[in-house]
N, C-alpha and C. Protein backbone atom coordinates (compact mmCIF):
# COMPACT_ATOMS: atom_id res chain seq x y z
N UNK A 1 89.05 115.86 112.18
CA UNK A 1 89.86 115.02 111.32
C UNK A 1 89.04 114.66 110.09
N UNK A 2 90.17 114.33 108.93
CA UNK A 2 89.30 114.45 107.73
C UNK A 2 89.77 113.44 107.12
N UNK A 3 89.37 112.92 105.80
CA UNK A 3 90.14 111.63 105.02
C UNK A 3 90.87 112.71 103.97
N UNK A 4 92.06 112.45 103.34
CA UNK A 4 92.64 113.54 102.11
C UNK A 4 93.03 111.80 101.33
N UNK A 5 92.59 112.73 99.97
CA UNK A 5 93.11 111.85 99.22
C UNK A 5 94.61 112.66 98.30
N UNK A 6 95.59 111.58 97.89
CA UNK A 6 96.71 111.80 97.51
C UNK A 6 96.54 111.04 96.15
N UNK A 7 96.94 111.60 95.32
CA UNK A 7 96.56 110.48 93.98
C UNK A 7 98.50 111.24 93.04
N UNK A 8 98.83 110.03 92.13
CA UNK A 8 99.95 110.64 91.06
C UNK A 8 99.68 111.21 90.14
N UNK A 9 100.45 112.18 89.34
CA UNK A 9 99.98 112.74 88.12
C UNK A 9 99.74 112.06 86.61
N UNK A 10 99.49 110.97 86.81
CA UNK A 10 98.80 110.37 85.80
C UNK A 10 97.48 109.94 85.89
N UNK A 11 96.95 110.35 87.10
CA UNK A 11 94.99 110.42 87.34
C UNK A 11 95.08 112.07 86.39
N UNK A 12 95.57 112.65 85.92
CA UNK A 12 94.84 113.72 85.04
C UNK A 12 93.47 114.48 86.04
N UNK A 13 93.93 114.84 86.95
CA UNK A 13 92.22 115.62 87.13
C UNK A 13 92.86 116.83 87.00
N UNK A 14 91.30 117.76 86.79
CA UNK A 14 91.84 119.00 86.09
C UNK A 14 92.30 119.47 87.48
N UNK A 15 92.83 120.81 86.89
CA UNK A 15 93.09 121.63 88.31
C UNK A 15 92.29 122.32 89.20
N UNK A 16 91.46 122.55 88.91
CA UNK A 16 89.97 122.81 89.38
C UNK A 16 89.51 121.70 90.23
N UNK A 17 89.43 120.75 89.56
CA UNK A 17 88.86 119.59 90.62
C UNK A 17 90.04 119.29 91.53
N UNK A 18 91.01 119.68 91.18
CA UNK A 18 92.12 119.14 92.60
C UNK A 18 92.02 120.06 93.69
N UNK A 19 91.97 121.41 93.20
CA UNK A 19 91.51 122.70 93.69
C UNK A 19 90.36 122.36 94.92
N UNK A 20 88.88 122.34 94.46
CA UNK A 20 88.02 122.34 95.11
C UNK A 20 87.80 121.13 96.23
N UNK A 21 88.92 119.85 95.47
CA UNK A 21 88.45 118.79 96.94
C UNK A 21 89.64 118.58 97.55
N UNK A 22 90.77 119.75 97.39
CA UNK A 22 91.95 120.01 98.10
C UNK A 22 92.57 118.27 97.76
N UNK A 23 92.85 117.43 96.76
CA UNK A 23 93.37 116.53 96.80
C UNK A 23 95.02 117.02 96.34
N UNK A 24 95.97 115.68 96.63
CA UNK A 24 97.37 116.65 96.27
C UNK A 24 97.62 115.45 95.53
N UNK A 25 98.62 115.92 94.84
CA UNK A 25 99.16 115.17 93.68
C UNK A 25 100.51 115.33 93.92
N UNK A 26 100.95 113.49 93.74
CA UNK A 26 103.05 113.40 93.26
C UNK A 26 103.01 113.13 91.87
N UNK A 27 103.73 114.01 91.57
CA UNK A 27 104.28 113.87 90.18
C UNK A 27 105.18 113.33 89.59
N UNK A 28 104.92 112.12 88.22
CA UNK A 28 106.20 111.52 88.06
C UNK A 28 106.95 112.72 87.32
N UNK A 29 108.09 112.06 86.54
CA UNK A 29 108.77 112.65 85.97
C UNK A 29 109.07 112.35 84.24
N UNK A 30 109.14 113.22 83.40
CA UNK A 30 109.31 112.85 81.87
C UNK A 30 110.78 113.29 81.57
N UNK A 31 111.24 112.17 80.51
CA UNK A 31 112.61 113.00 80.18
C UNK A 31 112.71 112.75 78.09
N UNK A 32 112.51 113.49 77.87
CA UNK A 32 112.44 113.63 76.24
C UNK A 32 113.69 113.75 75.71
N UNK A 33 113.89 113.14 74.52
CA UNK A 33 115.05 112.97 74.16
C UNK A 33 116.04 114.44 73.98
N UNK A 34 117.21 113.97 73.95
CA UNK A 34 118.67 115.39 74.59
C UNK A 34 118.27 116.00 75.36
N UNK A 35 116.97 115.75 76.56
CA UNK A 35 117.50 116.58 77.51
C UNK A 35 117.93 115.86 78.95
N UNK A 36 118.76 116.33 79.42
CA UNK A 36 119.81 116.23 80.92
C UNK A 36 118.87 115.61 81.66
N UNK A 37 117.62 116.72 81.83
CA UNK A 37 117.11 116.48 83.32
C UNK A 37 115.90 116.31 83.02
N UNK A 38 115.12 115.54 83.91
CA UNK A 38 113.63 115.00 83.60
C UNK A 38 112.69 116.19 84.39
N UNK A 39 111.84 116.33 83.45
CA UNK A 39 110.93 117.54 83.94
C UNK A 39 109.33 117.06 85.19
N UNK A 40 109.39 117.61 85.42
CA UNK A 40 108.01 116.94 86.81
C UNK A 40 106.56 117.12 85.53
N UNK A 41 106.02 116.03 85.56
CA UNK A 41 104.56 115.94 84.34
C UNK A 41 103.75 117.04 85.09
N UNK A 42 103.87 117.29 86.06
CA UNK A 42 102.74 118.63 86.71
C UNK A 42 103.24 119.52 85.87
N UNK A 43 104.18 119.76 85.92
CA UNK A 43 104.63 121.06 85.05
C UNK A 43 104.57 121.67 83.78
N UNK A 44 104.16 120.06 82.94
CA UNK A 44 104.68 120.43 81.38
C UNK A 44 103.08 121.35 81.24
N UNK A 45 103.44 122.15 79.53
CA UNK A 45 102.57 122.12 78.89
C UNK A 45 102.35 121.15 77.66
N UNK A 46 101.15 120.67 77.99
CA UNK A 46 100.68 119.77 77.45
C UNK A 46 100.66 119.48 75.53
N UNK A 47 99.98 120.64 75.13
CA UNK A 47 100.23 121.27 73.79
C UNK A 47 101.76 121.13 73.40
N UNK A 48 102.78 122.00 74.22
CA UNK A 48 103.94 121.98 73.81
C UNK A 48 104.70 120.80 73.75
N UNK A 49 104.46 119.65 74.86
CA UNK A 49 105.03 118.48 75.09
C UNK A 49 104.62 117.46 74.12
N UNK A 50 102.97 117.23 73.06
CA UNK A 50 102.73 116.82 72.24
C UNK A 50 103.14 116.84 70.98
N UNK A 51 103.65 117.79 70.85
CA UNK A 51 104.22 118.52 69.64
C UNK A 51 105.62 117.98 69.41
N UNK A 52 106.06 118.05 71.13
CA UNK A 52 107.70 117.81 70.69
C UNK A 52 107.94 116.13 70.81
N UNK A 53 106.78 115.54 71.06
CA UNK A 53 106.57 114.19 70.98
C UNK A 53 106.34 113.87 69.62
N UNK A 54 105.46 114.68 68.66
CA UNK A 54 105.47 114.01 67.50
C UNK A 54 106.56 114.35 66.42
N UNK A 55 107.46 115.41 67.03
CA UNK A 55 109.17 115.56 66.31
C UNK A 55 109.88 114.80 66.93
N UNK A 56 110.12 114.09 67.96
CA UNK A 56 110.85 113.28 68.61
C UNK A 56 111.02 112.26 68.01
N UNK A 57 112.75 111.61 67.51
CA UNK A 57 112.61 110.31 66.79
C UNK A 57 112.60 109.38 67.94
N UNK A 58 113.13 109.44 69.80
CA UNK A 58 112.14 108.20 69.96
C UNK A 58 111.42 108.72 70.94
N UNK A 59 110.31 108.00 71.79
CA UNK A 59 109.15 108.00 73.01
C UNK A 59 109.75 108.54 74.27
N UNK A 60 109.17 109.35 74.77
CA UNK A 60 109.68 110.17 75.90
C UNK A 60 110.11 108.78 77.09
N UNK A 61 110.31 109.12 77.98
CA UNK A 61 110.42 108.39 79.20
C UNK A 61 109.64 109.00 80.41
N UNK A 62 109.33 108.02 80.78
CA UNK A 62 108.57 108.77 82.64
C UNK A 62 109.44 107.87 83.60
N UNK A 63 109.72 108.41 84.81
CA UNK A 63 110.06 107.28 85.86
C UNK A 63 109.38 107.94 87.57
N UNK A 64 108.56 106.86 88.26
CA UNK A 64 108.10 107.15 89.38
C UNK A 64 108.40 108.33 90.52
N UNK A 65 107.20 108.73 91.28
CA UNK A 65 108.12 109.43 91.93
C UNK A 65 109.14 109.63 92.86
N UNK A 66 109.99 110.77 93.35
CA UNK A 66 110.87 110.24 94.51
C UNK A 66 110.04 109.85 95.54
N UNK A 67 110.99 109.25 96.20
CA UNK A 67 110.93 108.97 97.95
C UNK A 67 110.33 110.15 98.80
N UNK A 68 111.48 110.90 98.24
CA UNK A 68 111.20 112.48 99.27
C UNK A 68 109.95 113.37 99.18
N UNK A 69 109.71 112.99 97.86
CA UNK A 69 108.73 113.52 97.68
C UNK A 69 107.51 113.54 97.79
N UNK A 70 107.17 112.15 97.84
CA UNK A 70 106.21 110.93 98.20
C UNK A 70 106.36 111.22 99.86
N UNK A 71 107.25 111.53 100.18
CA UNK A 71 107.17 111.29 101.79
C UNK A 71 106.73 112.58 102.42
N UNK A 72 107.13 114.02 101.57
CA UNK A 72 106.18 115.06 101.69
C UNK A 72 104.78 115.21 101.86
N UNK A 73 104.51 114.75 100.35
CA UNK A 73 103.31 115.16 99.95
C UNK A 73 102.14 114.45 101.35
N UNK A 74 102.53 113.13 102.00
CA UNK A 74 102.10 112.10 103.00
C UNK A 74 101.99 112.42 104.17
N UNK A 75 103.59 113.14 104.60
CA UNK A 75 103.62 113.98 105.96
C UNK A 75 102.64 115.15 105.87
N UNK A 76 102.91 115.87 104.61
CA UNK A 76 101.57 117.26 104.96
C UNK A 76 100.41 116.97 105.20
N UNK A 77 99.49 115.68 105.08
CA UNK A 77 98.19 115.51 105.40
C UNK A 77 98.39 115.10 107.15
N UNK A 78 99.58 114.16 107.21
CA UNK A 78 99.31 113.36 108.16
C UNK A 78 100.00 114.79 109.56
N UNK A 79 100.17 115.63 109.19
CA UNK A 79 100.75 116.48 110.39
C UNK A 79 99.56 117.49 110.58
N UNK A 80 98.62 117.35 109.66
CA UNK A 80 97.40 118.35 109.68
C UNK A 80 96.50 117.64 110.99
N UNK A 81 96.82 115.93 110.82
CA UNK A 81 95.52 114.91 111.82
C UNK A 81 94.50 114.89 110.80
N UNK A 82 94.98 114.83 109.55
CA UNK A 82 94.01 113.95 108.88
C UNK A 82 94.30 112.80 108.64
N UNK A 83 93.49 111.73 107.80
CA UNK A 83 93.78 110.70 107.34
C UNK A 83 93.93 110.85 105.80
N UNK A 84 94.45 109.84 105.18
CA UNK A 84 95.22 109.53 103.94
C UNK A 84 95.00 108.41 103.49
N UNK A 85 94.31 108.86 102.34
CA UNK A 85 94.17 107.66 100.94
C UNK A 85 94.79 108.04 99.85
N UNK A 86 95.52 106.99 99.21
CA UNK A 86 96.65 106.73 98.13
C UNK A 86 96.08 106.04 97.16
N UNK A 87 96.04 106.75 95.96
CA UNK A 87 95.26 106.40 94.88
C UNK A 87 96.40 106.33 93.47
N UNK A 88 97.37 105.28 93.14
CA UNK A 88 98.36 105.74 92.35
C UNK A 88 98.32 104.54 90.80
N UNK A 89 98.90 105.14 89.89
CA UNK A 89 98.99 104.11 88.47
C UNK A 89 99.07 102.84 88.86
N UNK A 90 98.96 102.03 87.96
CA UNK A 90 98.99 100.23 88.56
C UNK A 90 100.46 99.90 88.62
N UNK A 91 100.29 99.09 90.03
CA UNK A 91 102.17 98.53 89.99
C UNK A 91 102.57 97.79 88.78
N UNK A 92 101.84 97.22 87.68
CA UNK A 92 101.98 96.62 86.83
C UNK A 92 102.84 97.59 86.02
N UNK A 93 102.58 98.74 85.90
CA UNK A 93 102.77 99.75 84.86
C UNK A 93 103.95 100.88 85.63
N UNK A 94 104.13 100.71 86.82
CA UNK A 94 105.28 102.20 87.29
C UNK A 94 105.34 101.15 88.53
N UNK A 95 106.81 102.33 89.68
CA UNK A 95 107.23 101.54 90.51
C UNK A 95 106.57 102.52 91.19
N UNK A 96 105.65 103.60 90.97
CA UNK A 96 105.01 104.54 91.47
C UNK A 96 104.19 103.53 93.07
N UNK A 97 103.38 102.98 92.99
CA UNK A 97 103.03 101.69 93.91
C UNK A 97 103.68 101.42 94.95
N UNK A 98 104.86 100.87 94.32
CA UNK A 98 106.06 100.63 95.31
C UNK A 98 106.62 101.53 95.94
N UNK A 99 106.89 102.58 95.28
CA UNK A 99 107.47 104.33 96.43
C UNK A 99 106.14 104.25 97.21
N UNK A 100 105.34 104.29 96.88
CA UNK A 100 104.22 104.51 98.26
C UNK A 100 104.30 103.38 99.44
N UNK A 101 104.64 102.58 99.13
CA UNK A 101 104.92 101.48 100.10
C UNK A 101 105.99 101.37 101.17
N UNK A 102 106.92 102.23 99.90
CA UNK A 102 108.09 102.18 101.06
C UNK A 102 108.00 103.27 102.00
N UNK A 103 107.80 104.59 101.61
CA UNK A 103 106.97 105.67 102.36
C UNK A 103 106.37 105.54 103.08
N UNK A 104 105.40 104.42 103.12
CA UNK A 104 103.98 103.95 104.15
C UNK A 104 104.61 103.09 105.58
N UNK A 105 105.79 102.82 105.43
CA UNK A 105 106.53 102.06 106.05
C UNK A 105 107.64 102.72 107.21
């Protein structure tokens, strides 16, 4: 048995370092202006998403992650018989905090 850490995609570690200490990441979500559907921040490119931030007349949006998803990423450590540490943005700042709580529950 091992400790895994779980952290959100606003710890920024490269992919390499998530790589080598096998940590997993939930991803919130961004939604930039006219579009439908909010894209997962793991996904964007970064370059491209800056760009269309500084043509954008207003500030993108992020919102926490799902439930389901959060409850994934939690079950895959915990069905391995490891243990699990949750490392996520401040509740002050996302409800990111709070999905882990309710998950933990």
């Amino acid at each position: 048995m091992s400790v895994k850490l779980v952290t959100d995609s606003t710890s920024y570690i490269s992919p390499e370092l998530l790589k080598r200490y096998d940590i997993g990441v939930i991803s919130l979500s961004v939604l930039m202006e006219g579009e439908e559907e909010a894209a997962r921040e793991v996904d964007l490119d970064y370059d491209s998403f800056y760009n269309r931030m500084a043509q954008a007349k207003e500030i993108p949006t992020s919102s926490q992650p799902s439930i389901a998803e959060m409850n994934q990423a939690f079950e895959k450590v915990l069905q391995q018989g490891d243990d699990l540490v949750v490392v996520v943005i401040s509740s002050k700042m996302s409800g990111t905090y709070s999905t882990a709580n309710v998950v933990k529950e």
